[in-house]
N, C-alpha and C. Protein backbone atom coordinates (compact mmCIF):
# COMPACT_ATOMS: atom_id res chain seq x y z
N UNK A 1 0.85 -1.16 0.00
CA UNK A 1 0.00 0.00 0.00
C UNK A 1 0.90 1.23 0.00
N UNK A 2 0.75 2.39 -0.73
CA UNK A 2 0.93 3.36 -0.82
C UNK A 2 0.33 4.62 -0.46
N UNK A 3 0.91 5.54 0.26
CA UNK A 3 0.00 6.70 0.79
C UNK A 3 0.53 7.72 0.73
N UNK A 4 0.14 8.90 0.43
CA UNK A 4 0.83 10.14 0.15
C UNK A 4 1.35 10.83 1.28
N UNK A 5 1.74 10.37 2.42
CA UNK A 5 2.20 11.02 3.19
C UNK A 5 1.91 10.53 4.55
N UNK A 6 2.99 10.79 5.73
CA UNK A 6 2.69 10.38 6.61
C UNK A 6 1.46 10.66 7.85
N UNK A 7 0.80 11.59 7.48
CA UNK A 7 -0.19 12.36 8.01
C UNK A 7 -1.60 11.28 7.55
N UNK A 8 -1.59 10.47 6.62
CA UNK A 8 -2.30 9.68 6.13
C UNK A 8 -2.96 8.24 7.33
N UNK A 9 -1.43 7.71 7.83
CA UNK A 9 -1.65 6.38 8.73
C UNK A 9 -2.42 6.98 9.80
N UNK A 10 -2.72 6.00 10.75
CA UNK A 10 -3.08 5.95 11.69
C UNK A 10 -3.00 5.09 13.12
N UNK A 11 -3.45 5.11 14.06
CA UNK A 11 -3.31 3.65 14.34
C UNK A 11 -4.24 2.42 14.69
N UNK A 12 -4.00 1.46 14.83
CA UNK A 12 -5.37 0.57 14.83
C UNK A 12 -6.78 0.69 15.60
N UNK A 13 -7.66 0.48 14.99
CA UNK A 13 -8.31 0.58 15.71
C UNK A 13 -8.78 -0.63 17.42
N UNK A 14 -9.38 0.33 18.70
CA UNK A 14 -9.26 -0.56 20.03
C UNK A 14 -9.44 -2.15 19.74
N UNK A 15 -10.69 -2.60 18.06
CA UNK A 15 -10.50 -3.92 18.48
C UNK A 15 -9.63 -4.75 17.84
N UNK A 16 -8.92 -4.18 16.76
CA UNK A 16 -7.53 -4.43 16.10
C UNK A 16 -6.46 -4.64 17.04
N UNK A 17 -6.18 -3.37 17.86
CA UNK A 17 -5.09 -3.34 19.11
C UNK A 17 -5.14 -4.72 20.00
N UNK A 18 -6.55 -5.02 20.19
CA UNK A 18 -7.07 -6.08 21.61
C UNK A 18 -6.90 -7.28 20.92
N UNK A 19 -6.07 -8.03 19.49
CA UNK A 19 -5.77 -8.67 19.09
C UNK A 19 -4.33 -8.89 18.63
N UNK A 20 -3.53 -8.43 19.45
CA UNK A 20 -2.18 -8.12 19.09
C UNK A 20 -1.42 -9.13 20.55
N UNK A 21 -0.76 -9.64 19.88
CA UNK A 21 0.00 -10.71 20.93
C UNK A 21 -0.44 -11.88 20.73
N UNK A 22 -1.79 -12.44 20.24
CA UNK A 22 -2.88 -13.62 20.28
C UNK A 22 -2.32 -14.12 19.64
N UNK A 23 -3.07 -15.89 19.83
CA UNK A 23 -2.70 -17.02 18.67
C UNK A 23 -4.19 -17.02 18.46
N UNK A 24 -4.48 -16.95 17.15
CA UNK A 24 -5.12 -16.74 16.23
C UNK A 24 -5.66 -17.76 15.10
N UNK A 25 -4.88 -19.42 15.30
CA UNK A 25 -4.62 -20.03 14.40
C UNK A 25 -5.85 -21.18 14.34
N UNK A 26 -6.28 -21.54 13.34
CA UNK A 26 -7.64 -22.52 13.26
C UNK A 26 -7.41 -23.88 13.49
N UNK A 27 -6.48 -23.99 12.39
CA UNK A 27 -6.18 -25.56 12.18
C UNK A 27 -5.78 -26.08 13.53
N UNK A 28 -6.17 -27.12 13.96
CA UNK A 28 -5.73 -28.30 14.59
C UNK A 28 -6.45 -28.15 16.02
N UNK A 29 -6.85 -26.53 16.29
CA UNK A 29 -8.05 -26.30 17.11
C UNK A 29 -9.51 -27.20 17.39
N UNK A 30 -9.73 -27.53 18.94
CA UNK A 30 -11.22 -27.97 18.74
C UNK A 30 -12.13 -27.16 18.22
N UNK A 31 -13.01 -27.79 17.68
CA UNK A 31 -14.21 -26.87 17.64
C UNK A 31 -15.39 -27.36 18.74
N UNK A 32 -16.05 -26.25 19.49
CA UNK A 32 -16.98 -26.50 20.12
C UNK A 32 -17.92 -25.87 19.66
N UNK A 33 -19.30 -26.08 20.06
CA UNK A 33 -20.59 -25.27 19.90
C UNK A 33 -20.44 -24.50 21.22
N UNK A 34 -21.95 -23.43 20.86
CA UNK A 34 -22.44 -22.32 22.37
C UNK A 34 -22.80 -23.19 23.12
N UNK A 35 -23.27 -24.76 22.63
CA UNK A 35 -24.01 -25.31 23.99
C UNK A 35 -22.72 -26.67 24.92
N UNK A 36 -21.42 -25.77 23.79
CA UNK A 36 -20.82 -27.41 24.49
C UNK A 36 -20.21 -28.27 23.94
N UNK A 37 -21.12 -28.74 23.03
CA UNK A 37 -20.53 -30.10 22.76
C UNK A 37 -19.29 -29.58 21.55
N UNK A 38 -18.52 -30.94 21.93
CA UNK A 38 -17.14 -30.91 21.09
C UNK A 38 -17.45 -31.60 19.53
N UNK A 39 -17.08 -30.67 18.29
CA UNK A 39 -17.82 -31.23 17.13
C UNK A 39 -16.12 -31.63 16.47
N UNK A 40 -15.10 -31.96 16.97
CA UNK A 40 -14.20 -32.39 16.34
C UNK A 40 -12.36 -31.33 16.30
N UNK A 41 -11.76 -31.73 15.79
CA UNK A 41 -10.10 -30.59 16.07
C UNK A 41 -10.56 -30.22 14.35
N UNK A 42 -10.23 -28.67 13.60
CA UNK A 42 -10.41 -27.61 12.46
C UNK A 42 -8.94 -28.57 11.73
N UNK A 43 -9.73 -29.38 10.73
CA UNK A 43 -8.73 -29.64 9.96
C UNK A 43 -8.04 -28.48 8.61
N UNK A 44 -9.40 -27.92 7.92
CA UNK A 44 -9.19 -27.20 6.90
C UNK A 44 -10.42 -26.45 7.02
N UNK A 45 -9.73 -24.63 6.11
CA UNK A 45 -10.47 -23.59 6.29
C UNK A 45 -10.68 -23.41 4.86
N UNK A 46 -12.45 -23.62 4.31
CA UNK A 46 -12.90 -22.98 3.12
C UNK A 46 -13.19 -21.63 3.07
N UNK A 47 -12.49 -20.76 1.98
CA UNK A 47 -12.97 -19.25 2.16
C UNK A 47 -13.10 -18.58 1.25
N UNK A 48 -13.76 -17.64 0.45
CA UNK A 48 -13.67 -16.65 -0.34
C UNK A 48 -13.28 -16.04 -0.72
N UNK A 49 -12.16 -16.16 -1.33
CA UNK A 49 -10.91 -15.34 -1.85
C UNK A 49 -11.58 -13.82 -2.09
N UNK A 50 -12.36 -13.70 -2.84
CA UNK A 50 -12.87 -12.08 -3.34
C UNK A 50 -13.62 -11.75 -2.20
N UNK A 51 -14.32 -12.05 -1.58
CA UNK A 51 -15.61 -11.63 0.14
C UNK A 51 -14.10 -11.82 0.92
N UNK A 52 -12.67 -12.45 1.13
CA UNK A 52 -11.78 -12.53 2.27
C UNK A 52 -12.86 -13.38 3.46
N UNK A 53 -14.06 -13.83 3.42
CA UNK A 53 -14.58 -14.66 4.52
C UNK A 53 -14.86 -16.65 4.15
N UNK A 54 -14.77 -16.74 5.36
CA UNK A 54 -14.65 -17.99 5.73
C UNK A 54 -15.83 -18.66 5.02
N UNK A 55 -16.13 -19.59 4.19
CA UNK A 55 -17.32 -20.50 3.93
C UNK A 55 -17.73 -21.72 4.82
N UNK A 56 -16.73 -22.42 5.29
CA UNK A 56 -16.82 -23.66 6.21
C UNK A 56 -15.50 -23.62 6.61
N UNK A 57 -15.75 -24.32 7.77
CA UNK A 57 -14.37 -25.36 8.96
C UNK A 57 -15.07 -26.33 8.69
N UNK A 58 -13.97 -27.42 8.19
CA UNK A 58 -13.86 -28.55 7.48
C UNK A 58 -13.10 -29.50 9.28
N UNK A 59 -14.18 -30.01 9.61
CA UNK A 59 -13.45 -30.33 11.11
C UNK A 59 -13.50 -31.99 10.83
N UNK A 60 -12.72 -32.93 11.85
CA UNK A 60 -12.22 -33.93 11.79
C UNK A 60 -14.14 -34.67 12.24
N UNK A 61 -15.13 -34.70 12.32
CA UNK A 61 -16.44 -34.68 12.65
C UNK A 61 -17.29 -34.52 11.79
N UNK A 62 -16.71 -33.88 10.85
CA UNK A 62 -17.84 -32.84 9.69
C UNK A 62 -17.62 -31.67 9.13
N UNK A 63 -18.74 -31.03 8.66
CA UNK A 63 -18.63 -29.43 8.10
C UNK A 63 -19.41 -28.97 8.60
N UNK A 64 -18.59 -27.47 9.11
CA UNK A 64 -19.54 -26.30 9.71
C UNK A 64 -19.07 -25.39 8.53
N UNK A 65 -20.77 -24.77 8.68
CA UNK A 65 -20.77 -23.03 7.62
C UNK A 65 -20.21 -21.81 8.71
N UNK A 66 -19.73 -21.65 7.89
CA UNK A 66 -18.52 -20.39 8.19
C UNK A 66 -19.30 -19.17 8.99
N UNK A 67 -20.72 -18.95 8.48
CA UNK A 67 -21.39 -17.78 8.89
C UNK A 67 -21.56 -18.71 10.53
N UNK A 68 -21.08 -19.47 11.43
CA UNK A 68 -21.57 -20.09 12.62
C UNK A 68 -20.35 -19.95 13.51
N UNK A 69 -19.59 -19.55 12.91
CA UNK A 69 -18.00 -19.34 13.96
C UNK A 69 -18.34 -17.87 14.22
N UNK A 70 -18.13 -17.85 16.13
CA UNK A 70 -18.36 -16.98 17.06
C UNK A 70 -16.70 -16.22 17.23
N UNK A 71 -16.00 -17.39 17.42
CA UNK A 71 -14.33 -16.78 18.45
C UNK A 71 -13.61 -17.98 17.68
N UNK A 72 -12.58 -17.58 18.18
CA UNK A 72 -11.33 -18.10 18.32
C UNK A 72 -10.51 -18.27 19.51
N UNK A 73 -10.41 -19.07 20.48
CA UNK A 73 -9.50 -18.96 21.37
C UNK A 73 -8.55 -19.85 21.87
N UNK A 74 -7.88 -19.50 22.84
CA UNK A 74 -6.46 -20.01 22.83
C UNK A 74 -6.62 -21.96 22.39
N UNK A 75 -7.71 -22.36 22.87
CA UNK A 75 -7.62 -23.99 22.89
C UNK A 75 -8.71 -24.53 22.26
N UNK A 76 -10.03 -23.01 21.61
CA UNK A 76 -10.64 -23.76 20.58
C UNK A 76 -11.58 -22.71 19.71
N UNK A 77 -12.17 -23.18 18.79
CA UNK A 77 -12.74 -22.11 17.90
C UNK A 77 -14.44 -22.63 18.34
N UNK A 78 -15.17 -21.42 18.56
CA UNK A 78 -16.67 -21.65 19.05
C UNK A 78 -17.44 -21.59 17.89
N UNK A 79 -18.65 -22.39 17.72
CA UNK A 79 -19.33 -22.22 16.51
C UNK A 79 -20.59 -21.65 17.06
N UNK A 80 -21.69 -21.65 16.54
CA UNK A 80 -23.29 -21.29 16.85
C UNK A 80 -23.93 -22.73 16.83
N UNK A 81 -24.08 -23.28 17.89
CA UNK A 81 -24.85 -24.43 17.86
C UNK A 81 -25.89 -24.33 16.75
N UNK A 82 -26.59 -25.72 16.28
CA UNK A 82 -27.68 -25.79 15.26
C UNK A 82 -28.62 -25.41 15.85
């Protein structure tokens, strides 16, 4: 990216910042639902190259649609129960 000047940047925004230091990473993560149950460890991430969003987590259990992932955290990725 290119910008005409340094008066241009900025800096991140608070919920950009509140993601800095994190592991962030899908693969090999459990996936759980809101109610709990464990639906398998995120083998592979389908996504939309042109939208940049997620279509499915391809988990060791099955397939979840992408529009159902809540978080990410340190020991597992949350989905939206069915």
């Amino acid at each position: 990216m290119t910008v005409s000047g340094a008066d241009k940047l900025s800096g991140p925004s608070p919920e950009v910042a509140a993601l800095v230091g994190k592991e962030h990473r899908l693969l090999g993560r459990w996936a759980l639902s809101t109610t709990g149950d464990e639906l398998g460890k995120v083998d592979d991430v389908e996504f939309d190259p042109g939208a940049g969003l997620i279509t499915a987590l391809i988990l060791s259990g099955g397939e979840v649609a992408g529009v159902r992932l809540i978080g990410v955290g340190s020991y597992a990725v949350v989905v939206q129960a069915e």
